[in-house]
C-alpha atoms as a PDB file:
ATOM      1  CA  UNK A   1      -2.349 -37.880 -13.359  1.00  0.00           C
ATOM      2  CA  UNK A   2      -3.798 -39.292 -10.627  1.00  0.00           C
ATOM      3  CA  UNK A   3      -4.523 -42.617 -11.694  1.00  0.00           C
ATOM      4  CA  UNK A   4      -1.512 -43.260 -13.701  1.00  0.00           C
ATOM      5  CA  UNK A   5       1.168 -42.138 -11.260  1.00  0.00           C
ATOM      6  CA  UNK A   6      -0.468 -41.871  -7.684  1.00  0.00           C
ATOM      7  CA  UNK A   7       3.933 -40.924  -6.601  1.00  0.00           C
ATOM      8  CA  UNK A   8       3.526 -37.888  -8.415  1.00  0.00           C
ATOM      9  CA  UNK A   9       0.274 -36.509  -7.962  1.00  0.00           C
ATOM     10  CA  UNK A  10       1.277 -36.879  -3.946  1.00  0.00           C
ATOM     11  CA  UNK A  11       4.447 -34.827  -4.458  1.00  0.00           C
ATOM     12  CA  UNK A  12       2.844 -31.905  -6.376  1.00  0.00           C
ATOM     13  CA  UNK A  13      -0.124 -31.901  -3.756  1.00  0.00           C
ATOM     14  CA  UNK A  14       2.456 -31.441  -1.585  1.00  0.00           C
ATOM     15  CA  UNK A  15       4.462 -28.186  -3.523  1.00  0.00           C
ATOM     16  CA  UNK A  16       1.426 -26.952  -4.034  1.00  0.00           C
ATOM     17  CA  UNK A  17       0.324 -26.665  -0.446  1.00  0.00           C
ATOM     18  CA  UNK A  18       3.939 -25.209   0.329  1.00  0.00           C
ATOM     19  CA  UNK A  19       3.022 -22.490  -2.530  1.00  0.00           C
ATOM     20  CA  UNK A  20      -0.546 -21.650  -1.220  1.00  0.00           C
ATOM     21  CA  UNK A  21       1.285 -21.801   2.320  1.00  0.00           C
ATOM     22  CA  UNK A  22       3.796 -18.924   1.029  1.00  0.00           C
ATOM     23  CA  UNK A  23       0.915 -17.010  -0.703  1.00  0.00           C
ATOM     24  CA  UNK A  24      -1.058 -16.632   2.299  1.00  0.00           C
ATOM     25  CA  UNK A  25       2.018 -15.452   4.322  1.00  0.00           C
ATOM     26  CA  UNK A  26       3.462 -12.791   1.773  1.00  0.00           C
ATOM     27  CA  UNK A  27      -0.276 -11.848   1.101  1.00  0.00           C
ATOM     28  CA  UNK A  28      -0.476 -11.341   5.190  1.00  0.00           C
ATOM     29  CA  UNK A  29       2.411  -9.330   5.124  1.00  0.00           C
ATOM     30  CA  UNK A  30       1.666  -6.674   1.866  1.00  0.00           C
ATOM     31  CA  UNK A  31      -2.841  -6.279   3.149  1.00  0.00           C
ATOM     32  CA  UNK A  32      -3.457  -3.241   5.167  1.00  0.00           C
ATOM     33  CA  UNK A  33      -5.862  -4.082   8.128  1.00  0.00           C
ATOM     34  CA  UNK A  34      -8.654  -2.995   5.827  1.00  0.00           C
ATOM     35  CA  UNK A  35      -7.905  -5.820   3.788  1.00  0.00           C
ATOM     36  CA  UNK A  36      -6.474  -3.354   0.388  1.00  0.00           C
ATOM     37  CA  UNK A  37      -2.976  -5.125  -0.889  1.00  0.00           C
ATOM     38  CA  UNK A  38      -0.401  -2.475   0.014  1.00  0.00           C
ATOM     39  CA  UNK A  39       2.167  -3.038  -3.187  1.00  0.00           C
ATOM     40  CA  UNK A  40      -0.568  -1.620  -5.312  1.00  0.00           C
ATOM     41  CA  UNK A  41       1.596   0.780  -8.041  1.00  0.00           C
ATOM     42  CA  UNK A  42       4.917  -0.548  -6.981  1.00  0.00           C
ATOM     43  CA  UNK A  43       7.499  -1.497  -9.812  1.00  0.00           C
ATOM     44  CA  UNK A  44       9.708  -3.768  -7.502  1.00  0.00           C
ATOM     45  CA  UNK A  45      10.245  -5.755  -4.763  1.00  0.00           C
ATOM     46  CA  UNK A  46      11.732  -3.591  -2.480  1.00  0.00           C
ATOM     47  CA  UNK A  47       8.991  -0.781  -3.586  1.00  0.00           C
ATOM     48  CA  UNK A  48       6.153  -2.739  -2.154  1.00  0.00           C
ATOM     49  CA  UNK A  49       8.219  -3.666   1.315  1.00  0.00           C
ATOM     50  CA  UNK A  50       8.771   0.078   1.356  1.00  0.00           C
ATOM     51  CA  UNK A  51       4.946   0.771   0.997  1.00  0.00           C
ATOM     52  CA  UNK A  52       4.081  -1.980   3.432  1.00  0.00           C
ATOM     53  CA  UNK A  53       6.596   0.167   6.179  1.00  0.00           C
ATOM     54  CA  UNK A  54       5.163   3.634   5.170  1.00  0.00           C
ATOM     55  CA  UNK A  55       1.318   2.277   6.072  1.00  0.00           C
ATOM     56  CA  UNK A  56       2.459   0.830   8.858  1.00  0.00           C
ATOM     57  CA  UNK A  57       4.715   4.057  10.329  1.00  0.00           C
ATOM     58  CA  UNK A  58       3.251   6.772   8.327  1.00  0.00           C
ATOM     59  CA  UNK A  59       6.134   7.783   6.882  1.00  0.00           C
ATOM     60  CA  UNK A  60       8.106   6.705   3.834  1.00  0.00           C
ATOM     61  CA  UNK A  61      11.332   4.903   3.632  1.00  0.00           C
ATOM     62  CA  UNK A  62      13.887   6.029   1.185  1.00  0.00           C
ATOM     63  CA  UNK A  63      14.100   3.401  -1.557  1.00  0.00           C
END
C-alpha cells in the first residue's frame, strides 16, 4: 500500500499507533505489579474492572 497510496499508508500508521497507544494503557491498568493480567476468568467488562479493584484493595466489589 505503500507505494501506491503513500496518503493512506500515513493515516493508518497513524490509527495504528493510537491503537497500540490504547493497548498499552488498558493493559497498564488490568497487570498486577507482578506483571499477571488481572481480567483473567472475567465474562465482562465491568467483571475485569471489578477484579482489577479487588487486587488492588483486597476486597471484592459487588458487580
Amino acid at each position: 500500500m505503500e507505494d501506491s497510496d503513500p496518503v493512506s499508508n500515513d493515516m493508518l500508521i497513524g490509527h495504528l499507533h493510537s491503537l497500540e497507544l490504547f493497548h498499552w494503557f488498558v493493559r497498564a491498568h488490568l497487570e498486577s505489579p507482578s506483571g499477571t493480567l488481572t481480567d483473567a476468568g472475567a465474562a465482562t467488562a465491568k467483571q475485569a474492572a471489578n477484579n482489577r479493584v479487588a487486587t488492588r484493595t483486597g476486597a471484592r466489589r459487588k458487580s
